[in-house]
N, C-alpha and C. Protein backbone atom coordinates (compact mmCIF):
# COMPACT_ATOMS: atom_id res chain seq x y z
N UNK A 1 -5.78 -20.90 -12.89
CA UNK A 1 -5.59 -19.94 -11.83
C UNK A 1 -5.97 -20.59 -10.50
N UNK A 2 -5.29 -20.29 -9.70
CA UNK A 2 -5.28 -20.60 -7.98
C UNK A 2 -6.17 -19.96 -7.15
N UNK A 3 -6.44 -20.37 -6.41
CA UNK A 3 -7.49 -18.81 -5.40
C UNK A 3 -6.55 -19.10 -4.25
N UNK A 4 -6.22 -18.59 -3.79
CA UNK A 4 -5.50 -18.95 -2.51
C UNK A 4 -6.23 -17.79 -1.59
N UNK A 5 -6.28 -18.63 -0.11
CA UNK A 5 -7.00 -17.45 0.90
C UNK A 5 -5.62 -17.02 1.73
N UNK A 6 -5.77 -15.55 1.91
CA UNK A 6 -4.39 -14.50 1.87
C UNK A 6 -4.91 -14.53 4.14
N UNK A 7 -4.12 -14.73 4.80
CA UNK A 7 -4.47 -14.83 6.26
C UNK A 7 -4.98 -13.20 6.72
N UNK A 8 -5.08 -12.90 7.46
CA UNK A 8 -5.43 -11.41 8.14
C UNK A 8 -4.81 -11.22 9.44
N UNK A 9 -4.49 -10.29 9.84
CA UNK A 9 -4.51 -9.11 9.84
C UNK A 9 -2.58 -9.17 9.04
N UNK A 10 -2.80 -8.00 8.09
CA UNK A 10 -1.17 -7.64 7.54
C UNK A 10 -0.63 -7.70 8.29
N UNK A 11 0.82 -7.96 7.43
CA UNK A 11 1.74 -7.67 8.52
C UNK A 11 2.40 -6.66 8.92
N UNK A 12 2.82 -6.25 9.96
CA UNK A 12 3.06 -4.92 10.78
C UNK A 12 3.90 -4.43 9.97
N UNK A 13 4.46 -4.82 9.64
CA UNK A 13 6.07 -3.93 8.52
C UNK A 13 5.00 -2.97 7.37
N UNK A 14 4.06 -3.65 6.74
CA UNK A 14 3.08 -3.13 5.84
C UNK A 14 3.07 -1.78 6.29
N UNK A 15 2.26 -1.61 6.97
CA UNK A 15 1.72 -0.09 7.43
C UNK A 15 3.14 0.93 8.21
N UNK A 16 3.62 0.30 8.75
CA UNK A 16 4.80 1.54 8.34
C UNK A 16 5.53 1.77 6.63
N UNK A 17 5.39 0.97 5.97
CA UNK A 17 6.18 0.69 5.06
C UNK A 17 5.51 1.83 3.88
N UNK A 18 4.08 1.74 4.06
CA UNK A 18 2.93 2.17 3.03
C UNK A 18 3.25 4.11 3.21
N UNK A 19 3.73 4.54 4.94
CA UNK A 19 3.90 5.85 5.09
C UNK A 19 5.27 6.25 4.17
N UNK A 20 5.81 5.51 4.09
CA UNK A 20 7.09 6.38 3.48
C UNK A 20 7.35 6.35 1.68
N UNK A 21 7.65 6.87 1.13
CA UNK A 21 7.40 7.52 -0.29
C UNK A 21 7.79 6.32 -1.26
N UNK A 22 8.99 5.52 -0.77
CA UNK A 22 8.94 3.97 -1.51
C UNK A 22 9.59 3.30 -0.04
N UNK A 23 8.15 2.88 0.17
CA UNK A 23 7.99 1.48 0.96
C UNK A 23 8.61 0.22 0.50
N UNK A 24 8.61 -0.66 1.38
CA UNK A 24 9.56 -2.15 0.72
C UNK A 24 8.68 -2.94 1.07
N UNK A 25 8.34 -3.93 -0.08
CA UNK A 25 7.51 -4.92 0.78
C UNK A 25 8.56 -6.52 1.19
N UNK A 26 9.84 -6.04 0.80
CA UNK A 26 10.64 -7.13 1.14
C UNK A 26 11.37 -7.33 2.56
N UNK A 27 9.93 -6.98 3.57
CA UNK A 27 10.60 -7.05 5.28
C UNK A 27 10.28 -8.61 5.28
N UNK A 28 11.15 -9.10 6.44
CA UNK A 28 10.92 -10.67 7.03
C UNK A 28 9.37 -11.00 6.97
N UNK A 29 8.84 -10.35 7.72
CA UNK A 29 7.50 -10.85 8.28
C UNK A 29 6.37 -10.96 6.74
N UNK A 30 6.73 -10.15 5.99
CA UNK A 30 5.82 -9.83 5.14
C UNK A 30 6.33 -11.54 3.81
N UNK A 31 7.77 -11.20 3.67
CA UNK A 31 8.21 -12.65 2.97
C UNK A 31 7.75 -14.28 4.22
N UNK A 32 7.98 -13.96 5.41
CA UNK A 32 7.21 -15.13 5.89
C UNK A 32 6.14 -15.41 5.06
N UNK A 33 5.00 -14.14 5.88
CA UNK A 33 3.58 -14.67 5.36
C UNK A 33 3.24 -14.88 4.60
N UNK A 34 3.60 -14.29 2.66
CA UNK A 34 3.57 -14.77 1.66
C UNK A 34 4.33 -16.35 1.68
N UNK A 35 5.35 -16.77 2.42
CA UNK A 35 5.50 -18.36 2.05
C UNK A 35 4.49 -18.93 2.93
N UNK A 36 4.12 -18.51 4.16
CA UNK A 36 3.06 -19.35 4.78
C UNK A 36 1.73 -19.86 3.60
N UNK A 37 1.10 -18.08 3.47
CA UNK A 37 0.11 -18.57 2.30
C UNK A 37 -0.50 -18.97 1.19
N UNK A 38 0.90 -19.12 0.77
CA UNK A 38 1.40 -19.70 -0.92
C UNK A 38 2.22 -21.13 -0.50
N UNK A 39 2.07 -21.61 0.49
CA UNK A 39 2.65 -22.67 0.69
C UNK A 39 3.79 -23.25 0.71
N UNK A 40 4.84 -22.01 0.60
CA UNK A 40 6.28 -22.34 0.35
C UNK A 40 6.64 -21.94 -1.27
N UNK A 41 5.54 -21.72 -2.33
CA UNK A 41 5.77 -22.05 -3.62
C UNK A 41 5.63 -20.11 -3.91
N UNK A 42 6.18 -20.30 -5.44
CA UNK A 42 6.20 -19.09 -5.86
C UNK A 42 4.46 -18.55 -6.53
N UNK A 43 4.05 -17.36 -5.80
CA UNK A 43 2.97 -16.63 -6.02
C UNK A 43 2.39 -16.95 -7.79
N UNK A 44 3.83 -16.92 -8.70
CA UNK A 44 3.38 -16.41 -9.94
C UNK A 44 3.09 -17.99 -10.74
N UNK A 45 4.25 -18.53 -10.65
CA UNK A 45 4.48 -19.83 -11.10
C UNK A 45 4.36 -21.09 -10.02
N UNK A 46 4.03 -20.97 -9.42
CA UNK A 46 3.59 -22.50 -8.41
C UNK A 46 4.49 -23.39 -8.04
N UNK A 47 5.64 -23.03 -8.46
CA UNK A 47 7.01 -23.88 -8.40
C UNK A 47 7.50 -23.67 -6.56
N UNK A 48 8.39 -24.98 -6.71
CA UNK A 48 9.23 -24.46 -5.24
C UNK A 48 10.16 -23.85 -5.16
């Protein structure tokens, strides 16, 4: 297992996203920052 440190503050799409009954977490900003802090690689499997 990986520890990876996750950056702060969310991203803005989050909190509108969280008000509505099914939110998406598949906005731009939010897929940026997951490749920023996973390094480009996939969260589950570590692959590129």
């Amino acid at each position: 297992m990986v520890k990876v440190e996750r950056s702060f503050p969310t991203p803005d799409s989050l909190a509108e996203e969280k008000k509505k009954a099914n939110g998406s977490y598949s906005e731009p900003d939010v897929i940026e920052r997951l490749a920023k802090d996973f390094h480009n690689k996939c969260y589950i499997c570590e692959l590129d």
